[in-house]
C-alpha atoms as a PDB file:
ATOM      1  CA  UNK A   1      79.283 241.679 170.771  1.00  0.00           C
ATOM      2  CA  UNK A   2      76.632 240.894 168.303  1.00  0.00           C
ATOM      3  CA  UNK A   3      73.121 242.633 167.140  1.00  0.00           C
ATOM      4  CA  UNK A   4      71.251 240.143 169.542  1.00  0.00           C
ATOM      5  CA  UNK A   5      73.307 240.102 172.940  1.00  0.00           C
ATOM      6  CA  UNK A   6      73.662 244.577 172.230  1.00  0.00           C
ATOM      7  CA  UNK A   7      69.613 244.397 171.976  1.00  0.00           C
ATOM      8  CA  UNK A   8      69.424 242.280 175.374  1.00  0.00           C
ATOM      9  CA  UNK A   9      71.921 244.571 177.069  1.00  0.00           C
ATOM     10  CA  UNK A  10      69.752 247.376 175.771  1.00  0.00           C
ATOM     11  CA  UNK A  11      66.541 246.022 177.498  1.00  0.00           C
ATOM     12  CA  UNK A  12      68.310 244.732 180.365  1.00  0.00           C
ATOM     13  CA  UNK A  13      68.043 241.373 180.104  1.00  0.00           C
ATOM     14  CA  UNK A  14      70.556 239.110 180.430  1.00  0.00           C
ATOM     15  CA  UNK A  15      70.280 235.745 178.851  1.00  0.00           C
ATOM     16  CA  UNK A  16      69.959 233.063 180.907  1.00  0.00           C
ATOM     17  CA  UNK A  17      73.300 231.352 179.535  1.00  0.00           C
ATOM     18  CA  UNK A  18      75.474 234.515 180.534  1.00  0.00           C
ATOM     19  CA  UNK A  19      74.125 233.657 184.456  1.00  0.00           C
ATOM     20  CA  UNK A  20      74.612 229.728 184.218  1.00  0.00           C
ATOM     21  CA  UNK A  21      78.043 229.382 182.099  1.00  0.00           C
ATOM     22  CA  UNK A  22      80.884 229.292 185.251  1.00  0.00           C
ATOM     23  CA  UNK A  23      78.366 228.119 187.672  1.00  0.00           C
ATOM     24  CA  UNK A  24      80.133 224.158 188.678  1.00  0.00           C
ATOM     25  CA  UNK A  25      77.394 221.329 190.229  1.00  0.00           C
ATOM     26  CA  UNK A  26      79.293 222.118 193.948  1.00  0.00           C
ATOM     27  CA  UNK A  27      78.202 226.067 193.562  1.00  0.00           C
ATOM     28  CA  UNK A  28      74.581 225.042 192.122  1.00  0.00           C
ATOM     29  CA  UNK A  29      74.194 222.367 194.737  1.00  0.00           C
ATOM     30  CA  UNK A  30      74.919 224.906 197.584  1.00  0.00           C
ATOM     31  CA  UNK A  31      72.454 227.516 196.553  1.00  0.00           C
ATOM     32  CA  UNK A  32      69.786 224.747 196.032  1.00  0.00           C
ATOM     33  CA  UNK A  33      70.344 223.522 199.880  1.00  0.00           C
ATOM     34  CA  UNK A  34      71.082 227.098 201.361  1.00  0.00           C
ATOM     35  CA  UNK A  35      68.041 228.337 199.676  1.00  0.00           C
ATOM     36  CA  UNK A  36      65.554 225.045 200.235  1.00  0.00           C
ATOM     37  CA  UNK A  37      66.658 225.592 203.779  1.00  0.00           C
ATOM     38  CA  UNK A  38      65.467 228.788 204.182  1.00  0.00           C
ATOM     39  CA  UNK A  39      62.437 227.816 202.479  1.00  0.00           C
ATOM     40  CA  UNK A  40      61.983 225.439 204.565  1.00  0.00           C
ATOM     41  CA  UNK A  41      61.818 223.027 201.793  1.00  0.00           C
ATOM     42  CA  UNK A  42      62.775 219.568 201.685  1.00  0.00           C
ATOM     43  CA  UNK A  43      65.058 218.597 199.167  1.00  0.00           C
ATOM     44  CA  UNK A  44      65.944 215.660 197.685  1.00  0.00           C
ATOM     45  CA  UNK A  45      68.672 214.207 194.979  1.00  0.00           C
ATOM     46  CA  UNK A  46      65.391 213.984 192.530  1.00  0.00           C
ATOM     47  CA  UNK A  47      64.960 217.732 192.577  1.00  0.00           C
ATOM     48  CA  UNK A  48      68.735 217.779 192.194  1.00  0.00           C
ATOM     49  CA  UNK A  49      68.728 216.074 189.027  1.00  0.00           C
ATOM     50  CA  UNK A  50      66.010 217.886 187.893  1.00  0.00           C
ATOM     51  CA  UNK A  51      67.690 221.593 188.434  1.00  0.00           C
ATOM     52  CA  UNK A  52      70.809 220.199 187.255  1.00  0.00           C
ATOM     53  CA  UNK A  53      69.471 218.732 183.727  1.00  0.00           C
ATOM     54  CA  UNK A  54      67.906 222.257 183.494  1.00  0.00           C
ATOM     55  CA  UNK A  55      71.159 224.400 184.258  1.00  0.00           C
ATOM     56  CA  UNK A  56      72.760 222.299 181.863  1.00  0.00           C
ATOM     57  CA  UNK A  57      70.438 222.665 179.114  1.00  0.00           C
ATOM     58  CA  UNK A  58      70.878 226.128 179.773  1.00  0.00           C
ATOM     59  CA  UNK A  59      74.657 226.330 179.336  1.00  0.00           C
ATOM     60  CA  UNK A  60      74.435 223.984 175.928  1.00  0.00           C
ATOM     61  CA  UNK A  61      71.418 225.435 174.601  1.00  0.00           C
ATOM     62  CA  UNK A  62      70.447 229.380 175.954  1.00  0.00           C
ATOM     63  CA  UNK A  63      72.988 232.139 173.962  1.00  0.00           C
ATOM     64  CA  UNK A  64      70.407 234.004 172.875  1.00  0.00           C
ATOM     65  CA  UNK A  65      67.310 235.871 173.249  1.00  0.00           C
ATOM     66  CA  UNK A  66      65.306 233.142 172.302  1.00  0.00           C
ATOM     67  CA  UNK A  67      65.503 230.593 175.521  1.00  0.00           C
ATOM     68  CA  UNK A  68      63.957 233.906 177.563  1.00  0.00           C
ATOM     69  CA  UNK A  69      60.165 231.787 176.572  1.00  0.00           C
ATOM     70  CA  UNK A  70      59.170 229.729 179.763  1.00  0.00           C
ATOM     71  CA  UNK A  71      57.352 227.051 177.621  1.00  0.00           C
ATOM     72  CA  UNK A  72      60.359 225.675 176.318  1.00  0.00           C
ATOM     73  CA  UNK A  73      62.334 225.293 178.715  1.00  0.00           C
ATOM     74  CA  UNK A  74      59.605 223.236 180.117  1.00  0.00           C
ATOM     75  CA  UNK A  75      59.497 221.259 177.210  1.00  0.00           C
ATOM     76  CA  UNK A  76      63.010 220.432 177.571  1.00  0.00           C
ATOM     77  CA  UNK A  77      62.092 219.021 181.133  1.00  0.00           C
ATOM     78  CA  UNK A  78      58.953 217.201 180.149  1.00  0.00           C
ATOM     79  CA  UNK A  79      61.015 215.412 177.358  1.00  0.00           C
ATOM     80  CA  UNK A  80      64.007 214.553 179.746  1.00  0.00           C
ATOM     81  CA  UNK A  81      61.974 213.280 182.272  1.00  0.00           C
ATOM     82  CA  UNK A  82      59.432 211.834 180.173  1.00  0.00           C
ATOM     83  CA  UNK A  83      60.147 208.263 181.144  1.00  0.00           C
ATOM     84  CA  UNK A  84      59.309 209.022 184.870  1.00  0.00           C
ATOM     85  CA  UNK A  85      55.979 210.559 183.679  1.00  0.00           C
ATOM     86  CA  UNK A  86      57.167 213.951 182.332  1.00  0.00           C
ATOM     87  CA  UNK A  87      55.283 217.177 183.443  1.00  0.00           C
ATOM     88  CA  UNK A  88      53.279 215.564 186.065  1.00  0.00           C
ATOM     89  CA  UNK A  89      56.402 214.292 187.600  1.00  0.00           C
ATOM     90  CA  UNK A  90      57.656 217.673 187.601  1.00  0.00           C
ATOM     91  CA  UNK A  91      54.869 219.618 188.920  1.00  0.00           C
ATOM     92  CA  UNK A  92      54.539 216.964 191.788  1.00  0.00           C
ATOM     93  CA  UNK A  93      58.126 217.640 192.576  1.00  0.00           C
ATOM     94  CA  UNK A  94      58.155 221.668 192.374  1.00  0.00           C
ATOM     95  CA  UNK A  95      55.138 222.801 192.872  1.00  0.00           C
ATOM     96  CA  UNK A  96      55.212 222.465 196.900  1.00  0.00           C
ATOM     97  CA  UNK A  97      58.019 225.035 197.130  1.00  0.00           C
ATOM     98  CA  UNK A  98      56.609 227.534 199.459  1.00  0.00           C
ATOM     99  CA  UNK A  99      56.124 231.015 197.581  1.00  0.00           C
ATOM    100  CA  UNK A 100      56.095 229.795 193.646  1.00  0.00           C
ATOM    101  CA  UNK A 101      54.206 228.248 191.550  1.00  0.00           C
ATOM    102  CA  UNK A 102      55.110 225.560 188.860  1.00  0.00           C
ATOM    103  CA  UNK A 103      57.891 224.040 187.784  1.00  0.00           C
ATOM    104  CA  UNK A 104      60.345 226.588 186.211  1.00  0.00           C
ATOM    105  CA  UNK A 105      59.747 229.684 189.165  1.00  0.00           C
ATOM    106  CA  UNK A 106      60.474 226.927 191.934  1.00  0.00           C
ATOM    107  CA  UNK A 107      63.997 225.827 190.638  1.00  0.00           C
ATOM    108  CA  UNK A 108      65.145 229.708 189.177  1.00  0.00           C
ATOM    109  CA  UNK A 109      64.044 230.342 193.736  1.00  0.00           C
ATOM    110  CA  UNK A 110      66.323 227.163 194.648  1.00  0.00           C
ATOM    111  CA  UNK A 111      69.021 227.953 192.277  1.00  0.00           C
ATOM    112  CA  UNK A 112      69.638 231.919 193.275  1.00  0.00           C
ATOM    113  CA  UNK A 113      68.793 232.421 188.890  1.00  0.00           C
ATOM    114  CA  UNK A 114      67.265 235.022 187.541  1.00  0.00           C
ATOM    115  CA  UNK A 115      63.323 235.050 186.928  1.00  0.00           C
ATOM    116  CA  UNK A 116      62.873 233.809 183.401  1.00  0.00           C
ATOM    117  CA  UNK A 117      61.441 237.581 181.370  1.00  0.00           C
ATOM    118  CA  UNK A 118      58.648 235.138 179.478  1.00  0.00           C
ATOM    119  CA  UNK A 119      57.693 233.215 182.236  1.00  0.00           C
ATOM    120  CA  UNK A 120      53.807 234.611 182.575  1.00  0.00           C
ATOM    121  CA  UNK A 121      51.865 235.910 179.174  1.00  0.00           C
ATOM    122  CA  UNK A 122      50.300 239.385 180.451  1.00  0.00           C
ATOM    123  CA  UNK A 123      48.227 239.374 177.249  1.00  0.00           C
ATOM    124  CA  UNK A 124      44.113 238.056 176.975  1.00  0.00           C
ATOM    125  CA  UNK A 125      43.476 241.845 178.731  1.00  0.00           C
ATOM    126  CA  UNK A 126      41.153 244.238 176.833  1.00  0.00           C
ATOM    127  CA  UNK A 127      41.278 246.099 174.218  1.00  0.00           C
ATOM    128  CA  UNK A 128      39.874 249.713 173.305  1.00  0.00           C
END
């Protein structure tokens, strides 16, 4: 174990990659139905390809610490799916999942993963 995956463990995280690595499209798939169901959410094979590109990118891209920041995993998306109008596509996908908001909270809801630990910035409060 290295200095970076002892400090997650420390701060109970765990990354992302560690959650996604043995998951196959068949398991993923599942999850996504079983939990759009109970959502009462109607799915379709776009937001399939969607949570699948992301779950992927995941597995090739997210050892460490670093893919715990929201925005760019999102600018993974918006780049993949620029050429069917990138985070406007998205948002018009995921954000009518009952209970979330955006893109990235909807498909982490569908997919049974883990809430990202960056996903909101608690900062602009006060200071004394």
């Amino acid at each position: 174990m290295n200095n970076t995956e002892r400090a997650i463990q420390a701060e109970g995280e765990t990354p992302i990659y560690e959650t996604v690595k043995y998951l196959t499209k068949d398991e993923i798939e599942k999850t996504v139905r079983k939990n759009a169901q109970a959502m009462q959410f109607d799915l379709n094979d776009e937001h399939m390809s969607v949570i699948n590109s992301l779950i992927e990118h995941y597995k090739n891209d997210c050892k460490t610490r670093d893919c715990l920041a929201a925005h760019e995993h999102m600018r993974f998306l918006e780049e993949a799916y620029e050429f069917k109008g990138g985070s406007r596509y998205l948002y018009m996908l995921f954000d009518a999942v009952p209970g979330t908001r955006g893109v990235l909270q909807p498909i982490h809801e569908l997919a049974g993963l883990p809430p990202l630990q960056l996903e909101s910035d608690e900062g602009f409060g006060t200071t004394f």
